[in-house]
N, C-alpha and C. Protein backbone atom coordinates (compact mmCIF):
# COMPACT_ATOMS: atom_id res chain seq x y z
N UNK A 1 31.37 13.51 -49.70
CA UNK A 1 31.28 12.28 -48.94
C UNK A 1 31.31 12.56 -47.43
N UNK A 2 31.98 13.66 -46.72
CA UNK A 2 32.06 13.65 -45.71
C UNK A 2 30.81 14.11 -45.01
N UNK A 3 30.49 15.53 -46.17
CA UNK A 3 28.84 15.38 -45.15
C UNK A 3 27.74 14.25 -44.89
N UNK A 4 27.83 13.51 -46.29
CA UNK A 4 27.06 12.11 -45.75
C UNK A 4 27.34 11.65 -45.15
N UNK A 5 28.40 11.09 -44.40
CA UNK A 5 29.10 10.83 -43.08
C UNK A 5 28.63 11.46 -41.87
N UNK A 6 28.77 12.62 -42.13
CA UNK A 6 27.99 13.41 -40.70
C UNK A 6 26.78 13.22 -40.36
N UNK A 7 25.70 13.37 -41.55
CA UNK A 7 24.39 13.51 -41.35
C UNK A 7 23.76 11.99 -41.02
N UNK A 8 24.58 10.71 -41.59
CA UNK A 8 24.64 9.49 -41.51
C UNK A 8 24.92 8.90 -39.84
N UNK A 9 25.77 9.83 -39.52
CA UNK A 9 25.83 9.41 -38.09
C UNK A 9 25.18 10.66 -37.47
N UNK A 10 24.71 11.41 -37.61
CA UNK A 10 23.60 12.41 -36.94
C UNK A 10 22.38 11.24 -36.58
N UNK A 11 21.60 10.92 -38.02
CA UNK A 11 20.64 10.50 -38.16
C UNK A 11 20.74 9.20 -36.72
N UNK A 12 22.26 8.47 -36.70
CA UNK A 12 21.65 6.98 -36.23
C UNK A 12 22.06 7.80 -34.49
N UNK A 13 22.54 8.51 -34.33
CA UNK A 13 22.26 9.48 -32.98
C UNK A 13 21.25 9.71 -32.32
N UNK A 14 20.40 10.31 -33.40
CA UNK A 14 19.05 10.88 -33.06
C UNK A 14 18.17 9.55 -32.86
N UNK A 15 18.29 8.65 -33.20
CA UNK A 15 17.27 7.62 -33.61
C UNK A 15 17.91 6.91 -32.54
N UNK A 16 19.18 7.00 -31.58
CA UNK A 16 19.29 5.99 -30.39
C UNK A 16 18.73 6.96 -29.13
N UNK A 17 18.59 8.14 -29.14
CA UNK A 17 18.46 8.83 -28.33
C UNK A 17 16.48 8.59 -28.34
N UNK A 18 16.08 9.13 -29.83
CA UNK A 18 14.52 8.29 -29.78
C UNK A 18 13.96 7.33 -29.33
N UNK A 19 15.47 6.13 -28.96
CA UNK A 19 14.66 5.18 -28.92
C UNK A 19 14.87 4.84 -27.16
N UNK A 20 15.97 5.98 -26.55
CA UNK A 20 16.37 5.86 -25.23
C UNK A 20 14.91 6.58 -24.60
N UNK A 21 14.57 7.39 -25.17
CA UNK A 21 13.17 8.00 -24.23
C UNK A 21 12.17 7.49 -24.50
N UNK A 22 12.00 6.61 -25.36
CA UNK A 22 10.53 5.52 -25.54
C UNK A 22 11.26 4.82 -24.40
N UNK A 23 12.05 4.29 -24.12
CA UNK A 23 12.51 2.85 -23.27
C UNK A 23 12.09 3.96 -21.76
N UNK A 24 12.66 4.88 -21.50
CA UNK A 24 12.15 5.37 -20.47
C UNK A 24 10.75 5.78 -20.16
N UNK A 25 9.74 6.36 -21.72
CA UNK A 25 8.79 6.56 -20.89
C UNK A 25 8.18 5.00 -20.45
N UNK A 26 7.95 4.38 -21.15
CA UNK A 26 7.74 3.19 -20.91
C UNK A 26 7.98 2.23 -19.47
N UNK A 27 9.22 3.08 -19.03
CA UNK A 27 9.48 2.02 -17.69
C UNK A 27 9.28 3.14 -16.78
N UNK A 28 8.72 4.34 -17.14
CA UNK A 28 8.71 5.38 -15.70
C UNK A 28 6.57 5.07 -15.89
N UNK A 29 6.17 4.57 -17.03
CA UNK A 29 4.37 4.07 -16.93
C UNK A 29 4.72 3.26 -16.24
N UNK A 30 5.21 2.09 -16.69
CA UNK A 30 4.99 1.21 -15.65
C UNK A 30 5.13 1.05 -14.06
N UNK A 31 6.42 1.28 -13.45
CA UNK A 31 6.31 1.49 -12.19
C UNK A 31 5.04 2.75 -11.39
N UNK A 32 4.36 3.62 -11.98
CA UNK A 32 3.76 4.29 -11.85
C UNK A 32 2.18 3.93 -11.56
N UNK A 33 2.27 2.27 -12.67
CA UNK A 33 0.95 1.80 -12.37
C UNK A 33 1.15 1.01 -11.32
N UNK A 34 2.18 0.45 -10.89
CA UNK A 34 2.38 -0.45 -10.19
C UNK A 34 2.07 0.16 -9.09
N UNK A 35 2.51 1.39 -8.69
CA UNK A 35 1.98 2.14 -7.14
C UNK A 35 0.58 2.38 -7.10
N UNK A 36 0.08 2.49 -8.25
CA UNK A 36 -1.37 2.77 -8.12
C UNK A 36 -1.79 2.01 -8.19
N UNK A 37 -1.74 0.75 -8.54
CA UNK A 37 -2.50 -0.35 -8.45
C UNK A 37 -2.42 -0.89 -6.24
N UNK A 38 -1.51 -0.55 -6.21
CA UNK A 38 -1.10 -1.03 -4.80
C UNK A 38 -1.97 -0.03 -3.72
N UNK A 39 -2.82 -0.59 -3.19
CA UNK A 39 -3.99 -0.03 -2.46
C UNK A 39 -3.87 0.06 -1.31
N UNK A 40 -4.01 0.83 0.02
CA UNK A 40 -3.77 0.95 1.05
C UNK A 40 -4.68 -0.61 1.70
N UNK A 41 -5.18 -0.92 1.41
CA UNK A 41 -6.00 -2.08 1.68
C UNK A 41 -4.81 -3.04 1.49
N UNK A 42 -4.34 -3.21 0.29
CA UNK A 42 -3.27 -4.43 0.27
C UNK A 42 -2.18 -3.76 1.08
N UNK A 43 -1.52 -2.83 1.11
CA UNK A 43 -0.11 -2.18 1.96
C UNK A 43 -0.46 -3.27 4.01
N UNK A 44 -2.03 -2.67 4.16
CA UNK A 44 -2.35 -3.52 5.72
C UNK A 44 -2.12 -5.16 5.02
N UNK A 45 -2.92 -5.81 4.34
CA UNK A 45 -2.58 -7.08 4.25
C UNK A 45 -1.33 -7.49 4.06
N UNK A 46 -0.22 -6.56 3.15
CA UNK A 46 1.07 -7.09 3.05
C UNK A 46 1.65 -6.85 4.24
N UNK A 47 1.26 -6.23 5.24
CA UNK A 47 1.89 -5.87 6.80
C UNK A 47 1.27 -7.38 7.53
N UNK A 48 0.24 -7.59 7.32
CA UNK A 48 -0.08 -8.36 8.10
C UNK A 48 0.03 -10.41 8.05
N UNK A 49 0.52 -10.34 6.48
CA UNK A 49 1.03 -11.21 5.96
C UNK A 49 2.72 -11.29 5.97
N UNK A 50 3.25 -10.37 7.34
CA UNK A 50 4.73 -11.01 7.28
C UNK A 50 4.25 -11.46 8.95
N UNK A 51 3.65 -11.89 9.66
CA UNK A 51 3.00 -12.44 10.98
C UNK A 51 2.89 -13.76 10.44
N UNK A 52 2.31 -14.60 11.46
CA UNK A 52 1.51 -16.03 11.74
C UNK A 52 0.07 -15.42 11.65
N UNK A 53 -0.79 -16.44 11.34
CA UNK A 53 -1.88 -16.28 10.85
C UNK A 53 -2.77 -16.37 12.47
N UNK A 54 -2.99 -15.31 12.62
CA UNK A 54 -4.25 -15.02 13.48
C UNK A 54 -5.73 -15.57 13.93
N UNK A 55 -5.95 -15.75 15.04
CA UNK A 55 -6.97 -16.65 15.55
C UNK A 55 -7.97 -16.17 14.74
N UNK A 56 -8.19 -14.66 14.56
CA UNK A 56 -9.58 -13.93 14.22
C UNK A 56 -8.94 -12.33 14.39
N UNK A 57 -9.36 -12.11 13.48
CA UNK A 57 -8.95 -10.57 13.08
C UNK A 57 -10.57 -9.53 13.41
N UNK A 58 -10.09 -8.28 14.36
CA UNK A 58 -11.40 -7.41 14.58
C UNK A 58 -10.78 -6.18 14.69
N UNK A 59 -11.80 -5.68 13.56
CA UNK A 59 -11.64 -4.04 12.94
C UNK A 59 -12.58 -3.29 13.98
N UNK A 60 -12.05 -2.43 14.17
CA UNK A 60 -12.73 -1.41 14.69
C UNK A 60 -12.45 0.18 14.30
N UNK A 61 -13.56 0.84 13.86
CA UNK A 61 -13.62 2.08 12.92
C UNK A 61 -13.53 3.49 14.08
N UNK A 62 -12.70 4.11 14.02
CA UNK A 62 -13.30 5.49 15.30
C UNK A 62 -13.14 6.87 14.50
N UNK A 63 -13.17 6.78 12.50
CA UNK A 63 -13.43 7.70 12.17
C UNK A 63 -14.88 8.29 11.96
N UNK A 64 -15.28 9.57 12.22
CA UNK A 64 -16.64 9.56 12.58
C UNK A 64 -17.55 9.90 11.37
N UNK A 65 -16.57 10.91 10.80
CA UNK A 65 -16.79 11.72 9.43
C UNK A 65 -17.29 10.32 8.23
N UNK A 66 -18.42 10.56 7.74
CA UNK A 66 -18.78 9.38 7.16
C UNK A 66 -18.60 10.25 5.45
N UNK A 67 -18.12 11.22 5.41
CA UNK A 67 -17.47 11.90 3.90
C UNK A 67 -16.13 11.63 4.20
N UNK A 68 -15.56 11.10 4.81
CA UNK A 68 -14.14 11.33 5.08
C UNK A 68 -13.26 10.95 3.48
N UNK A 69 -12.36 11.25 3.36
CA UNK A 69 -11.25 10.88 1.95
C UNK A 69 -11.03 9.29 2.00
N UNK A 70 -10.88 8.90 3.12
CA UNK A 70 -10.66 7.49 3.29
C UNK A 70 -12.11 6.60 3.46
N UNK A 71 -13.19 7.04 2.88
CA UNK A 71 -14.16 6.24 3.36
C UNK A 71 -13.84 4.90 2.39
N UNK A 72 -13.60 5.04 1.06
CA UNK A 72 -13.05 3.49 0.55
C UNK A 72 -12.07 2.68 1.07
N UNK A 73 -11.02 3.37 1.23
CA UNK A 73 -9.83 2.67 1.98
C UNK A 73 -10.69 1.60 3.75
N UNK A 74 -11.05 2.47 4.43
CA UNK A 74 -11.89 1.66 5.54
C UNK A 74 -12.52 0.90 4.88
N UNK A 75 -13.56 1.00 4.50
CA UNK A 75 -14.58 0.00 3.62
C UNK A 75 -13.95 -1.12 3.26
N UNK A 76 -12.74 -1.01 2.13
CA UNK A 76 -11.82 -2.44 1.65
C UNK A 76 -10.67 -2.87 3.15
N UNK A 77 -10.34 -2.26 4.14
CA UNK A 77 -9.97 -2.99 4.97
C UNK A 77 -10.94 -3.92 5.92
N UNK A 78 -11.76 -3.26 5.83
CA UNK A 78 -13.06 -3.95 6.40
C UNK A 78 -13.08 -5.47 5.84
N UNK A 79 -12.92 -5.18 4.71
CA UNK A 79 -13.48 -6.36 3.66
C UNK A 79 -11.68 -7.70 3.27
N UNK A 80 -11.32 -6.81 3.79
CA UNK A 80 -10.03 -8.16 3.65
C UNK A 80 -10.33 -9.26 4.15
N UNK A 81 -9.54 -10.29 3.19
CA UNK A 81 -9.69 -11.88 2.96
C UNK A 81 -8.43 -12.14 3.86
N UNK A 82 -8.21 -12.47 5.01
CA UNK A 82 -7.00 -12.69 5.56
C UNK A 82 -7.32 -14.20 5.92
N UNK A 83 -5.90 -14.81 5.97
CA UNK A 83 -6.54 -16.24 6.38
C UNK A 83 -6.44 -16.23 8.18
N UNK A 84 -6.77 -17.45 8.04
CA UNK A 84 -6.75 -17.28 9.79
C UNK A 84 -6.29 -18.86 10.34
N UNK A 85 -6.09 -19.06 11.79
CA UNK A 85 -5.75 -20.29 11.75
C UNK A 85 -6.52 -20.57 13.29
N UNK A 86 -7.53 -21.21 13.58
CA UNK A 86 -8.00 -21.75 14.74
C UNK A 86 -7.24 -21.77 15.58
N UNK A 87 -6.06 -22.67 15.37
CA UNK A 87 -5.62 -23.02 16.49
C UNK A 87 -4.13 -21.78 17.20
N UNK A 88 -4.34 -20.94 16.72
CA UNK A 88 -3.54 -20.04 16.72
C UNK A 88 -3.41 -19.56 18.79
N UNK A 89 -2.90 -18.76 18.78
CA UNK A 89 -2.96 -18.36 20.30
C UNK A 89 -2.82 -16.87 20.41
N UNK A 90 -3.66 -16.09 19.00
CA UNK A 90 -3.29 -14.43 19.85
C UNK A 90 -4.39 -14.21 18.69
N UNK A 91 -5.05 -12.69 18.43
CA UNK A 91 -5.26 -12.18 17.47
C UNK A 91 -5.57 -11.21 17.50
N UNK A 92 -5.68 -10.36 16.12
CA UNK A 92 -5.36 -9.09 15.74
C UNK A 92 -6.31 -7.79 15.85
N UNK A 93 -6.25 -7.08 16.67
CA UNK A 93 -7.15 -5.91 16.70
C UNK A 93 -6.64 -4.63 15.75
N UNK A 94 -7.18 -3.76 15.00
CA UNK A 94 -6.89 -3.28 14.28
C UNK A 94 -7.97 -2.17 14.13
N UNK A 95 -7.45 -0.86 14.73
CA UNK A 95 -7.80 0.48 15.28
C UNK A 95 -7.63 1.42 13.99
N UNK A 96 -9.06 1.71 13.36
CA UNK A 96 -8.34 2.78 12.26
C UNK A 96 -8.65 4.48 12.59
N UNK A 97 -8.28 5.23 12.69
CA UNK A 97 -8.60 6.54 13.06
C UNK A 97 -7.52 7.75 12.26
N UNK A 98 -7.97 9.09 12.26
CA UNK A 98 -7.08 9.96 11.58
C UNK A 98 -7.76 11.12 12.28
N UNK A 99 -7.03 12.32 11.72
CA UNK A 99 -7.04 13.77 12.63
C UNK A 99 -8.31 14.09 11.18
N UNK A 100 -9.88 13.87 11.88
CA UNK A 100 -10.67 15.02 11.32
C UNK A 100 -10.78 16.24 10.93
N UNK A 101 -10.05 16.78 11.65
CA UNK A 101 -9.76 18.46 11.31
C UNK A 101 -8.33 18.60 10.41
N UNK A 102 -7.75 17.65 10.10
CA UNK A 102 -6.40 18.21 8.96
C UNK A 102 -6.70 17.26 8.14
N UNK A 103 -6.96 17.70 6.85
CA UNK A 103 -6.98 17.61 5.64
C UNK A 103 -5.90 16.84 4.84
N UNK A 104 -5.11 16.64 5.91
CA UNK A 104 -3.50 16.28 4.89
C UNK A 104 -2.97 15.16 5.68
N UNK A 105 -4.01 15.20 7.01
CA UNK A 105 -3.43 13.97 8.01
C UNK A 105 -3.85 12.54 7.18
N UNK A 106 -2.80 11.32 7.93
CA UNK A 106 -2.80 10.29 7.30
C UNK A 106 -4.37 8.90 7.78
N UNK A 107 -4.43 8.01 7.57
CA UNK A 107 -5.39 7.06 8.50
C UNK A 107 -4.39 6.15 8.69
N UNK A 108 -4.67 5.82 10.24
CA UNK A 108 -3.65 5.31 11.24
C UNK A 108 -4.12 3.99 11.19
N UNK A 109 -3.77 2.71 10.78
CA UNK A 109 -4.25 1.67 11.12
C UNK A 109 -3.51 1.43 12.16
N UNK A 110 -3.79 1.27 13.65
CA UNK A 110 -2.94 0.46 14.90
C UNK A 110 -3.55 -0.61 14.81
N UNK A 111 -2.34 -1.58 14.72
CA UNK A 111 -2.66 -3.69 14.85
C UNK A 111 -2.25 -3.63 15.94
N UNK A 112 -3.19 -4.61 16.87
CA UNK A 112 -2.49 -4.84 18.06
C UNK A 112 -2.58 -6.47 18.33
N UNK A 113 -1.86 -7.04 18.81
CA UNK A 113 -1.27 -8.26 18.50
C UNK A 113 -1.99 -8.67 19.92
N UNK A 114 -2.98 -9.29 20.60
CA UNK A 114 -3.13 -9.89 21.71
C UNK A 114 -3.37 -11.41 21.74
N UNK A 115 -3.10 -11.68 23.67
CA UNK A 115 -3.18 -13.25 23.53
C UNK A 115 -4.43 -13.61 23.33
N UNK A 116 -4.94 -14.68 23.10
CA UNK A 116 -6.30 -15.19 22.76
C UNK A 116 -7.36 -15.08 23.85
N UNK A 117 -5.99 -15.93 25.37
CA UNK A 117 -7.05 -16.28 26.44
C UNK A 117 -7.07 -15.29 27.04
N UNK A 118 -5.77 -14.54 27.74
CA UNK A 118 -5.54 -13.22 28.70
C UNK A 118 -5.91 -11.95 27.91
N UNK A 119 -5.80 -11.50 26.83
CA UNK A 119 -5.81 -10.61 26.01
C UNK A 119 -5.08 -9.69 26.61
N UNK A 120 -4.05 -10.28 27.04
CA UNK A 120 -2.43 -9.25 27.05
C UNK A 120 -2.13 -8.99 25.92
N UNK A 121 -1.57 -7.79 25.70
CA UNK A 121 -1.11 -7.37 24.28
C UNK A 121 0.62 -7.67 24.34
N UNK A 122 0.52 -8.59 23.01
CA UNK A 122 1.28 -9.05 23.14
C UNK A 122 2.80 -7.86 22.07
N UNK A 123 2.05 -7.09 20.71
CA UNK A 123 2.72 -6.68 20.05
C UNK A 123 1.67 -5.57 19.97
N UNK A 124 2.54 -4.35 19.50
CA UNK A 124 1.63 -3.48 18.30
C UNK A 124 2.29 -2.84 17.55
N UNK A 125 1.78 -2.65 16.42
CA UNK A 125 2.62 -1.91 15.42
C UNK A 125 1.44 -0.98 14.77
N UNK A 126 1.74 0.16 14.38
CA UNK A 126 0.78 1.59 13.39
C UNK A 126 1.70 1.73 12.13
N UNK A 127 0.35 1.56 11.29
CA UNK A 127 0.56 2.03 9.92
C UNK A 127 0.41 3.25 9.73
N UNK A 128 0.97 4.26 8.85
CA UNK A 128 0.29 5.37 8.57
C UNK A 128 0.26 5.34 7.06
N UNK A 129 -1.19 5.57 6.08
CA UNK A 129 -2.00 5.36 5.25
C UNK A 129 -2.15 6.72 4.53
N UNK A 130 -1.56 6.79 3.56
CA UNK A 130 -1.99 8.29 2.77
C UNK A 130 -2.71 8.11 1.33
């Protein structure tokens, strides 16, 4: 009787420990898609969605390399849906550039926050994009 006892609680051991690394792989997929789903394109919009909504938003590109690693990433910032608000009083310039010659360097989005009428800069803040 006693070894059935042992092997009885072996068995329901093994089978909580089975069921502790399904529960983990499971929640180490998921957060995993969740970063990959999260696109350097949305990372600028979620930056730019903790602001007031901007008179008019203007991209300007100064990477030259048209193979560059980031040619999608530019492309979908290009293409962001940001809202905007007419009557606003500043808006957003947004400088993307990176070190051509290093391979490992990041793309720099600089936002720069100016007034509408003076185009004093009013804020700026740089992303760095890997």
């Amino acid at each position: 009787m006693k070894i059935a006892d042992f092997f009885r609680t072996m068995c329901v051991v093994l089978i909580g420990i089975a069921i502790g690394l399904i529960s983990y792989k499971k929640l180490k997929h998921q957060t995993e898609q969740k970063n990959i789903i999260e696109t350097n394109a949305l990372a600028v919009k979620k930056f730019l969605l903790k602001y007031k909504k901007p008179a008019r938003v203007e991209v300007q590109n100064f990477v030259k390399d048209e193979k560059t690693r980031f040619k999608k990433d530019i492309q979908d910032i290009k293409q962001l849906k940001i809202f905007l608000d007419p009557n606003s009083n500043f808006y957003v310039e947004m400088q993307l550039f990176t070190d051509e010659n290093d391979p490992k360097a990041p793309l720099v989005v600089q936002c720069r926050f100016l007034d509408l009428k003076s185009k004093n800069l009013l804020q700026e803040q740089s992303i760095n994009l890997f």
